[in-house]
Protein backbone atom coordinates (compact mmCIF):
# COMPACT_ATOMS: atom_id res chain seq x y z
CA UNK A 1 37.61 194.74 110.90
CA UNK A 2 38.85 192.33 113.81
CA UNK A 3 39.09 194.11 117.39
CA UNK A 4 42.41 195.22 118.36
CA UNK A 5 43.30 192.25 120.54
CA UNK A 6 42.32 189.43 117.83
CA UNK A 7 44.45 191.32 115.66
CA UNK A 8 47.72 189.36 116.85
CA UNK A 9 45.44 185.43 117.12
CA UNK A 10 47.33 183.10 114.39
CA UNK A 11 44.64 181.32 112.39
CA UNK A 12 44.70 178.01 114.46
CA UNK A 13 44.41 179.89 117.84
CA UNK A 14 40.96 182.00 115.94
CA UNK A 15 39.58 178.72 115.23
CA UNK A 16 40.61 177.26 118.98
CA UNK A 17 38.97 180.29 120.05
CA UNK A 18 35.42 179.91 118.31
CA UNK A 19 35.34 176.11 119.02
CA UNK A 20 35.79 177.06 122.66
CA UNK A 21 33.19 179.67 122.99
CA UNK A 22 30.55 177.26 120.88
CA UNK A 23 31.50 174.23 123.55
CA UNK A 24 31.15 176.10 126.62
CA UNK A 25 28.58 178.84 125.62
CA UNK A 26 30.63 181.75 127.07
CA UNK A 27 29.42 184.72 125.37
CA UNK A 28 32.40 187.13 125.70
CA UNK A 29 34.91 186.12 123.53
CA UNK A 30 37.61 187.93 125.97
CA UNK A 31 36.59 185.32 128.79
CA UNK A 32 37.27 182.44 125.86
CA UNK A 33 40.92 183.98 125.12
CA UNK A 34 41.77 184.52 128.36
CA UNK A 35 40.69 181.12 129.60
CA UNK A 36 42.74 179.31 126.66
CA UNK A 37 45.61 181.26 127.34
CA UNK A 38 45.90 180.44 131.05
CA UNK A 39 45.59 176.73 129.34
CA UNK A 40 48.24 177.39 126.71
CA UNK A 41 45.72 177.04 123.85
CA UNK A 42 45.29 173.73 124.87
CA UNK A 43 41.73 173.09 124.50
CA UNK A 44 41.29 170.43 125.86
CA UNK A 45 42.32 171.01 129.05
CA UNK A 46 40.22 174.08 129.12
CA UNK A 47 37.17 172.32 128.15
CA UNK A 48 37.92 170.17 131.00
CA UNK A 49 38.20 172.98 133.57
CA UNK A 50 34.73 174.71 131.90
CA UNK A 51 32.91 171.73 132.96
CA UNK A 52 34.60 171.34 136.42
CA UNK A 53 33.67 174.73 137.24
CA UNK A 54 30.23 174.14 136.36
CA UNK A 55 30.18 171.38 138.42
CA UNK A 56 31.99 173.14 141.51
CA UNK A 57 35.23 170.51 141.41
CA UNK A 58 38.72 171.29 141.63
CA UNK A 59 40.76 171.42 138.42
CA UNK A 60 42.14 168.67 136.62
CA UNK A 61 44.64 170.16 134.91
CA UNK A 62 45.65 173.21 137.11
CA UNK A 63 46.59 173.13 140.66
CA UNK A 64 43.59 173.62 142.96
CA UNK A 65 42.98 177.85 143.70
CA UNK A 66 43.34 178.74 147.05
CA UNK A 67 39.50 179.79 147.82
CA UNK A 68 36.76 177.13 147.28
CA UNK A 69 34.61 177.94 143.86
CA UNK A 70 31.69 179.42 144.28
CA UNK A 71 28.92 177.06 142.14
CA UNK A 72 25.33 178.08 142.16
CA UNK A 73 23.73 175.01 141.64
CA UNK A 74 20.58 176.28 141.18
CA UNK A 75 21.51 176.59 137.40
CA UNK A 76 23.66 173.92 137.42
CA UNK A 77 22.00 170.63 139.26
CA UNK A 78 24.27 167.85 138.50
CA UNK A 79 23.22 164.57 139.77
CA UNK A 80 25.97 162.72 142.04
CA UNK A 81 26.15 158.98 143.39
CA UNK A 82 29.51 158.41 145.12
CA UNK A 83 30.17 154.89 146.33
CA UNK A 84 32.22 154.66 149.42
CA UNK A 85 34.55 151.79 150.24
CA UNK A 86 31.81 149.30 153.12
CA UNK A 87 33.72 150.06 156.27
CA UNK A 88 34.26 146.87 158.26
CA UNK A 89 31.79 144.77 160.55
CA UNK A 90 32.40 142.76 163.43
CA UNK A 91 35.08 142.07 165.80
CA UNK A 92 36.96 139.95 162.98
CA UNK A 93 36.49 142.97 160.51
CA UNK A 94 37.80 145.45 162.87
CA UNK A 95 40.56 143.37 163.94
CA UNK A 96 42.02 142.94 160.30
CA UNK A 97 41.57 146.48 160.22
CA UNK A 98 43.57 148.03 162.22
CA UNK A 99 46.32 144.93 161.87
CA UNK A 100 46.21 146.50 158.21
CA UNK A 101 46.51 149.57 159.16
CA UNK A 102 49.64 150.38 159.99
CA UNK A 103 50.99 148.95 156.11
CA UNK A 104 48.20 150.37 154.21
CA UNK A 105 49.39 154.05 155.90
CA UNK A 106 53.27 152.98 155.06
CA UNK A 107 52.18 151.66 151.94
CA UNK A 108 50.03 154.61 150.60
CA UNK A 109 52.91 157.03 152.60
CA UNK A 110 55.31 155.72 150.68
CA UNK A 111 53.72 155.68 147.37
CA UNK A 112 52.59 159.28 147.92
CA UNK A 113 56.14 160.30 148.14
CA UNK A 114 57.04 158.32 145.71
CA UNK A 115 54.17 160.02 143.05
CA UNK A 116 54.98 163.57 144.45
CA UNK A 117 58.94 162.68 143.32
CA UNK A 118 57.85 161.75 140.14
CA UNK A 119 56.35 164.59 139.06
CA UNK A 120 59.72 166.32 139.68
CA UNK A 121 61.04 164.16 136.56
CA UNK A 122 58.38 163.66 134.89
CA UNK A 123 55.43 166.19 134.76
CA UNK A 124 52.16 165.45 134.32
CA UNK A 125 51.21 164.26 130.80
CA UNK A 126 48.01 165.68 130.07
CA UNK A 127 49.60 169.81 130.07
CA UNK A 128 51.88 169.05 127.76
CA UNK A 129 49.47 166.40 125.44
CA UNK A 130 50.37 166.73 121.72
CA UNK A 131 48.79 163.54 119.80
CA UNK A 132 45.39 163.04 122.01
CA UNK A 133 44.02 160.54 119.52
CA UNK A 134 47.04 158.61 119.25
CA UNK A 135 46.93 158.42 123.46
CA UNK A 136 43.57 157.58 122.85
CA UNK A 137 44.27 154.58 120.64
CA UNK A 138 47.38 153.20 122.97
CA UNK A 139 45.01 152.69 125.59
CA UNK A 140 42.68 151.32 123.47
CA UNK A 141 45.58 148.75 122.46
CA UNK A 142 46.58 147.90 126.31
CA UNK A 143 42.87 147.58 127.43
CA UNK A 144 41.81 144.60 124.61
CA UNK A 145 45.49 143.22 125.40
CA UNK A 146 44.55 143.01 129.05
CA UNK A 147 40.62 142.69 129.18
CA UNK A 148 39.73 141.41 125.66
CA UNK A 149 37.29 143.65 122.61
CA UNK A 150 34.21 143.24 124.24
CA UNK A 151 34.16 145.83 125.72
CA UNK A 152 32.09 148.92 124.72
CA UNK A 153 32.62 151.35 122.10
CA UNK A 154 35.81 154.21 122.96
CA UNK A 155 35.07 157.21 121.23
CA UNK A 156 38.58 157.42 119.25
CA UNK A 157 39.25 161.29 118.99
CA UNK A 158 40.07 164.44 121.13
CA UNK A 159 37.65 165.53 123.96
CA UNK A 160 36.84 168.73 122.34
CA UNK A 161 35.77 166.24 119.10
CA UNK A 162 33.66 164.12 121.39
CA UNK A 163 31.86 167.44 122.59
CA UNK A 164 31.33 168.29 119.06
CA UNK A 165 29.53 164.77 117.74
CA UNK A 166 27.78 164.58 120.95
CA UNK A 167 26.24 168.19 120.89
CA UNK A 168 25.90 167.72 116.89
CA UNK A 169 23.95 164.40 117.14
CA UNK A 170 22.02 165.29 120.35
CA UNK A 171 23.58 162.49 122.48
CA UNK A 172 25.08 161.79 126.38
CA UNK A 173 28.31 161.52 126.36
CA UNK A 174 29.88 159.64 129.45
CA UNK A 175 33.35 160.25 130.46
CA UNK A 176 35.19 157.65 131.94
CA UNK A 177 38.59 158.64 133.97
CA UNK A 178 40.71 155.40 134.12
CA UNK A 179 43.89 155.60 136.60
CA UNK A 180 45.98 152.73 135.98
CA UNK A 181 47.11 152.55 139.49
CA UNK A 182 43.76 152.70 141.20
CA UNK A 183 42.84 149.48 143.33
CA UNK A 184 38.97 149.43 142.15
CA UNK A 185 40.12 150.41 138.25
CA UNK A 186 40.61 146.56 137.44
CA UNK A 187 37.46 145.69 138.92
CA UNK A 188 35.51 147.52 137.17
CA UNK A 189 36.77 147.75 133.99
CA UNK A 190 36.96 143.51 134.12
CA UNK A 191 33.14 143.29 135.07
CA UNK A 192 31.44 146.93 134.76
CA UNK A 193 32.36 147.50 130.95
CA UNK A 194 31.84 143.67 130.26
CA UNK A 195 28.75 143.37 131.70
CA UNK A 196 26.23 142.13 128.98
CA UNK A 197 23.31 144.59 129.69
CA UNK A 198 25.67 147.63 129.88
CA UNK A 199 27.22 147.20 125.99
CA UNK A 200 23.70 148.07 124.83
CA UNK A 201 23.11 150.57 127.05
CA UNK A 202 26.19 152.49 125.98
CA UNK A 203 25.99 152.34 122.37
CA UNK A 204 23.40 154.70 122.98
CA UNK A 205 25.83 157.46 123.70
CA UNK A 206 29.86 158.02 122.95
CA UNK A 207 31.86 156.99 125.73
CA UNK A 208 35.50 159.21 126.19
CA UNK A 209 38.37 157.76 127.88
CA UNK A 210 40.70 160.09 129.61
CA UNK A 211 43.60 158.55 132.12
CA UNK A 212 44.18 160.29 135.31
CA UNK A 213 47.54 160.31 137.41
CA UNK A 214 45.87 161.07 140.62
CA UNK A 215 44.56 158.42 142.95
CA UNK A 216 40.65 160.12 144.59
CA UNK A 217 38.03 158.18 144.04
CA UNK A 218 37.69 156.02 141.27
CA UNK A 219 36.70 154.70 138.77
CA UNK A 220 34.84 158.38 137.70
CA UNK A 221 32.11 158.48 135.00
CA UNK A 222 30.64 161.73 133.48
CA UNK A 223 27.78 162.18 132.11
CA UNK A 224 27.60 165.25 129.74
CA UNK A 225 24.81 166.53 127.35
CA UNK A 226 23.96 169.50 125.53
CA UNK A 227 21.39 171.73 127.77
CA UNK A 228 20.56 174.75 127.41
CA UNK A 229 22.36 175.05 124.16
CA UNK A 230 25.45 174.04 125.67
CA UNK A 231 27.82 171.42 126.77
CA UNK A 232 27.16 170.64 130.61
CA UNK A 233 27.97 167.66 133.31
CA UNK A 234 24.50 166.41 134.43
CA UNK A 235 25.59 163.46 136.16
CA UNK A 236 28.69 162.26 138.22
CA UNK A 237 29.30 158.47 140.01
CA UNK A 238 32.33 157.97 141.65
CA UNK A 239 34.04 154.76 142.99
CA UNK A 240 33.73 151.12 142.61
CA UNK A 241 29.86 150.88 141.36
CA UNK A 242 28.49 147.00 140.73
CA UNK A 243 26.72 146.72 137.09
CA UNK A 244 23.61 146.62 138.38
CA UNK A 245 23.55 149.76 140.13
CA UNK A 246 25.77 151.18 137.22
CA UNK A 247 22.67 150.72 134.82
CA UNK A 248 20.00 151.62 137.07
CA UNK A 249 22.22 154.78 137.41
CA UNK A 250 23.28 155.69 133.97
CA UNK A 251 19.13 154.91 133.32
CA UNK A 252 18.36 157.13 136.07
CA UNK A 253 20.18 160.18 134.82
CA UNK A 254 19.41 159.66 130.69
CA UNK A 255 15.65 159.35 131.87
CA UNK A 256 15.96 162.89 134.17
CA UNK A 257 17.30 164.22 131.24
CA UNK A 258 15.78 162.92 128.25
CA UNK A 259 13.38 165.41 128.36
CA UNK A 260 15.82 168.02 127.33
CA UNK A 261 17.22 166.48 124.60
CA UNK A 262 13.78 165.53 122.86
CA UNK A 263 13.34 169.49 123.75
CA UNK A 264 16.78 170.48 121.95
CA UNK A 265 16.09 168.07 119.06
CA UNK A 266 12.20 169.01 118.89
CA UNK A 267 13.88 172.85 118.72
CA UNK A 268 16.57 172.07 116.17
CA UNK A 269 13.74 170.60 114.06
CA UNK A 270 12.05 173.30 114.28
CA UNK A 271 15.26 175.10 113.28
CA UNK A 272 15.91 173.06 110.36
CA UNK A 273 12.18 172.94 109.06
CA UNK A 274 12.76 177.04 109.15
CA UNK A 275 16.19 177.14 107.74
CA UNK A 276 14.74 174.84 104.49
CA UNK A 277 11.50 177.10 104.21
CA UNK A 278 13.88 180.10 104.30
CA UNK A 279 15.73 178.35 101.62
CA UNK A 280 12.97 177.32 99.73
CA UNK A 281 11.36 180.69 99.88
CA UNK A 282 14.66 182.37 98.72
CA UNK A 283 15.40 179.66 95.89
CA UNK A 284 12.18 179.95 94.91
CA UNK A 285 12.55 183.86 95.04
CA UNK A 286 15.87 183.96 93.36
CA UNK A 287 14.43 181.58 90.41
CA UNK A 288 11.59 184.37 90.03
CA UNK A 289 14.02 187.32 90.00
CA UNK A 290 16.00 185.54 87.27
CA UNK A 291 12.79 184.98 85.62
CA UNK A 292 11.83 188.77 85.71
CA UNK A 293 15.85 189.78 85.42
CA UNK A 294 15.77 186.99 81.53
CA UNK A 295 12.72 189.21 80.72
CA UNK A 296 14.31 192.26 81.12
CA UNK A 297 17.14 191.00 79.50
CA UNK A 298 15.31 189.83 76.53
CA UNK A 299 13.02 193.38 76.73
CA UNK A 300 16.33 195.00 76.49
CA UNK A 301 17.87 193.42 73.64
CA UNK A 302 14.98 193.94 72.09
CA UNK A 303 14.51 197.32 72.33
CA UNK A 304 18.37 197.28 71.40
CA UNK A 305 17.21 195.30 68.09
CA UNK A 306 14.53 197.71 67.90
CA UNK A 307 16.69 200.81 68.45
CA UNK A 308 19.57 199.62 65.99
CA UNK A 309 16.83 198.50 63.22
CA UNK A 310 15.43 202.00 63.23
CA UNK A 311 18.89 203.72 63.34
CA UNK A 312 20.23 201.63 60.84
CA UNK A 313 16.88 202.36 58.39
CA UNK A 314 17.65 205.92 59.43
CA UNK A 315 21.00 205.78 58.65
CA UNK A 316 19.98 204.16 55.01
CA UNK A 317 17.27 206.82 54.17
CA UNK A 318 20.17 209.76 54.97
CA UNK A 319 22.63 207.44 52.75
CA UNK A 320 20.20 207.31 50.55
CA UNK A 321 18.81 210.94 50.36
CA UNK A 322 22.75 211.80 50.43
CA UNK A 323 23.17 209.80 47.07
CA UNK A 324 20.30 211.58 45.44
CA UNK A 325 21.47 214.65 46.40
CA UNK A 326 24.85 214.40 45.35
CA UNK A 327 23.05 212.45 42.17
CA UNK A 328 20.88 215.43 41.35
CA UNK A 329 24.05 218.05 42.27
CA UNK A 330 26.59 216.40 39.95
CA UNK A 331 23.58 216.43 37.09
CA UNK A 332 23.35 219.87 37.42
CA UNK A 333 27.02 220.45 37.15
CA UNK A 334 26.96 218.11 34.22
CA UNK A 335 23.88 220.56 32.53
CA UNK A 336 26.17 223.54 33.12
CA UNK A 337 28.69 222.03 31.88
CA UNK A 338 27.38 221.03 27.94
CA UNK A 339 28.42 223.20 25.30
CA UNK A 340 25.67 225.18 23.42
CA UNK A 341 23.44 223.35 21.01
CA UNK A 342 24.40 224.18 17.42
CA UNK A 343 21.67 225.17 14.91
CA UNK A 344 19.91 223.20 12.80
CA UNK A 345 21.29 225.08 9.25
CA UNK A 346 24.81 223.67 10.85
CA UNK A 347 26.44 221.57 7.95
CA UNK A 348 28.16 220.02 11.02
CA UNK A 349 25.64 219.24 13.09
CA UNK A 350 24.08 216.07 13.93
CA UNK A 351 20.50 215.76 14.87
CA UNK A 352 20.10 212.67 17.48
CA UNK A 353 16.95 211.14 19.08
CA UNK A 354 17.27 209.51 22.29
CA UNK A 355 14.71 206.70 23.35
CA UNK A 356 14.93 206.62 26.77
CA UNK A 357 14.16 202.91 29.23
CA UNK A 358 10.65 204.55 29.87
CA UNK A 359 9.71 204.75 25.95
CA UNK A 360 9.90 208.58 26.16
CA UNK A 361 11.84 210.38 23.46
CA UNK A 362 14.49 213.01 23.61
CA UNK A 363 16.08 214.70 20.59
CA UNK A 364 19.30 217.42 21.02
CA UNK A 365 21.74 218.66 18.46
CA UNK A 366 25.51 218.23 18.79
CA UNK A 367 28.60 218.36 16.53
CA UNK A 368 30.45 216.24 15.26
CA UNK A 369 33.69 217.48 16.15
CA UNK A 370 32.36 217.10 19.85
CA UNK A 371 33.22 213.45 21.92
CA UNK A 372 30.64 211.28 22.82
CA UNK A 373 31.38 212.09 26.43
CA UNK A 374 29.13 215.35 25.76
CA UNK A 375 26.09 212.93 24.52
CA UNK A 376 26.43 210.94 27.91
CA UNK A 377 26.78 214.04 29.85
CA UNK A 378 23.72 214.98 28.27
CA UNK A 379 21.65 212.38 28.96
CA UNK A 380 22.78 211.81 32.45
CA UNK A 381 21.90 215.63 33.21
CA UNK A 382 18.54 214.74 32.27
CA UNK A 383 15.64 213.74 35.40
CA UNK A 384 13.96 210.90 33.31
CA UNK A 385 17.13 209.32 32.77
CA UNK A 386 18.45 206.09 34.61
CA UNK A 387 21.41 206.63 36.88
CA UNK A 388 23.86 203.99 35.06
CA UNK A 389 22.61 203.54 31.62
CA UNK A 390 24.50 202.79 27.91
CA UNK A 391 24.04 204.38 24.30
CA UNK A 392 23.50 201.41 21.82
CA UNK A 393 23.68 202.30 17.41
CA UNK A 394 20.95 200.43 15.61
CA UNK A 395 22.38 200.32 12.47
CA UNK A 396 24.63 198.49 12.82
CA UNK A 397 23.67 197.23 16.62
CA UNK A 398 26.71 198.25 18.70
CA UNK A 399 27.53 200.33 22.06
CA UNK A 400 28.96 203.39 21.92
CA UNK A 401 32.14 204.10 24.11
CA UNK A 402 31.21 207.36 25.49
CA UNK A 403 32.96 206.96 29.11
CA UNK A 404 36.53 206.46 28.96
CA UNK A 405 37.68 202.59 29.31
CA UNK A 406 40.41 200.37 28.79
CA UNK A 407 39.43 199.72 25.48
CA UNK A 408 38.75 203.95 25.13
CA UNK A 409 40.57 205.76 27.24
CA UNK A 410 39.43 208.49 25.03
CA UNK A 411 36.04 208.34 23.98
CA UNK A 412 35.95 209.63 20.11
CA UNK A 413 34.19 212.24 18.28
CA UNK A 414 31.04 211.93 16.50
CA UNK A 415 32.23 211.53 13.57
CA UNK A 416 34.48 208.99 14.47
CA UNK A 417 32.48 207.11 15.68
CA UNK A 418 30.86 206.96 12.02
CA UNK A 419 27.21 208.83 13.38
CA UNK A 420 25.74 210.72 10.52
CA UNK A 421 23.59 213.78 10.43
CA UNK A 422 20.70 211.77 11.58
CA UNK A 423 20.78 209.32 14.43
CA UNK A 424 18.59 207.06 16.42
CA UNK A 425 20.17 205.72 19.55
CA UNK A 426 18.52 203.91 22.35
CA UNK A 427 19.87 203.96 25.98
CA UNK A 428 19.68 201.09 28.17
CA UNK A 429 19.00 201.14 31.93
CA UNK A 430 22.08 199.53 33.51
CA UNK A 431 21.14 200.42 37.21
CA UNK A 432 20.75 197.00 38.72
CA UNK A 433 23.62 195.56 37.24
């Protein structure tokens, strides 16, 4: 169940939130919200003001608080090179100096008031940024129309994106804050990004672009890796910087912290190696509990086959012993049912001998008034006698209707059937028919 104050967090602003907490590595998710939400959920700019408090530097994108922060440096040691316009030498140097002076003060009064009007009409850009990759690639287009493609690599996406790729693929990722109206920003982006030995050196890591408004001291390049599992500036130069000293920097500060990226990718091995053990272990372990959960399966129906086998021979042998019950109960009934035997000294009596399927013999009297319904009754009451059977004549050969039929739906007498006073009639087993 989500905590009572995430309850009201649409699902962008939940996934703002977790991409937040995983840049910076703030732990209490209450100190993520309420950070984005002094930002207006714009992530961006309060990914920007994580790392500027980490480095102890005013806010970009919020007006500076009235007490200094409070930085312990001890956990954060950021490495800083700030190059400061060369002050002039000389008589001559001095002289043009303060001749200048005077219209660089109007000039840079002037333009002051003119920036702090502007912002009047029209605010500053970056808090109220809605398409960061399309800003992204309009500067891209109005660099190569000014300075020409060869140029290094821009990283073309959002700055929270560039965080993300750089702390996925465990590599620096150098910030570079461009203000058009800078005096040293031509400079350096004419002969600092073109110079041939820095390309290489930069394809090593993703370089971000962001455009500041502000004139302090640029051109500004940051230097940002993942340490200590998360996002932090480890390396700051400020102002006009000549290439060589640019690479010897940027060197400098990959070297001082090389170490703790071969650490962090070293660990996520690790990490990895463990996660597909882990997997391997539980694949394998799942592909032996299916193993052992088929047997039981196949145990089971088994003993299922098993179970309805026996019940089914069960249920036969009861069928079965049902039959011969009711077999043996309706030959009784038919027993109790013949009419007495008449004499032998009865003129209309008929003496008949029965050869029954297993050669034995049988003789009974009947009469001839009587239908031949009695002499099948009569045989079927007796044990030795098949359960279906027919009465064949010998002379000559024929069956003998004795069950009704559509032929006989009345079986006839005796006598009608032309028997006379001695018979001989054979009955023929017609149980597996």
């Amino acid at each position: 169940m989500a905590a009572p104050e995430e309850r009201d967090l649409t699902q962008e602003q939940t996934e703002k939130l977790l991409q937040f907490q995983d840049l910076t590595g703030i732990e209490s998710m209450d100190q993520c919200r309420h950070t984005l939400e002094q930002h207006n959920w714009n992530i961006e700019a309060a990914v920007q003001d994580r790392l500027n408090e980490q480095e102890g530097v005013p806010s970009v994108f919020n007006p500076p608080p009235s007490r200094p922060l409070q930085v312990n440096t001890a956990d954060h040691r950021i490495y800083s090179y700030v190059v400061s316009r060369p002050q002039p030498r000389g008589l001559l140097g001095w002289g043009y100096y303060l001749i200048m002076l005077p219209f660089r003060f109007t000039y840079y009064t002037i333009l002051d008031i003119f920036r702090f009007a502007l912002r009047f009409i029209r605010p500053d850009p970056r808090s109220r940024v809605t398409d960061p990759v399309g800003d992204i690639v309009s500067f891209m287009h109005s660099f190569e129309e000014k300075y020409g493609r060869a140029h290094p690599v821009f990283y073309q996406g959002t700055y929270s994106q560039a965080l993300n790729d750089a702390k996925r693929e465990l590599r620096f990722l150098l910030v570079y804050l461009h203000g058009d109206d800078h005096q040293d920003s031509d400079e350096f982006c004419r002969v600092d990004l073109f110079y041939p030995q820095v390309l290489p050196l930069m394809s090593w890591m993703f370089l971000s672009v962001s455009q500041a408004l502000r004139e302090n001291t640029y051109p500004f390049l940051a230097m940002i890796m993942l340490k200590d599992r998360r996002m932090t500036v480890v390396g700051r130069l400020e102002g006009l910087i000549q290439p060589d000293d640019l690479i010897n920097q940027l060197t400098f500060i990959m070297d001082a912290n090389q170490t703790y990226l071969v650490s962090e990718r070293l660990e996520r091995e690790e990490r990895n190696q463990t996660q597909v053990l882990r997997q391997q272990q539980d694949e394998a372990y799942l592909a032996s509990l299916r193993a052992d959960q088929e047997k039981e399966r196949k145990k089971r129906e088994e003993r299922e086959r098993k179970r309805l086998k026996e019940e089914e021979v069960q249920q036969q042998k009861l069928a079965e012993e049902r039959r011969r019950q009711n077999l043996q109960e309706e030959k009784e009934r038919k027993l109790e049912c013949l009419p007495p035997e008449p004499s032998p000294d009865d003129p209309e009596s008929v003496k008949i001998i029965f050869k029954l399927p297993n050669d034995s013999r049988v003789e009974r009297r009947f009469h001839f008034s009587q239908s031949l319904t009695v002499i099948h009754d009569f045989l079927f009451s007796l044990k030795e006698s098949p359960e279906k059977f027919q009465i064949e004549a010998n002379f000559p050969r024929r069956v003998l209707p004795c069950v009704p039929s559509e032929e006989w739906p009345t079986p006839p007498t005796l006598q009608e059937a032309g028997l006379s006073h001695t018979e001989v009639l054979f009955v023929q087993d017609l149980t597996d028919e």
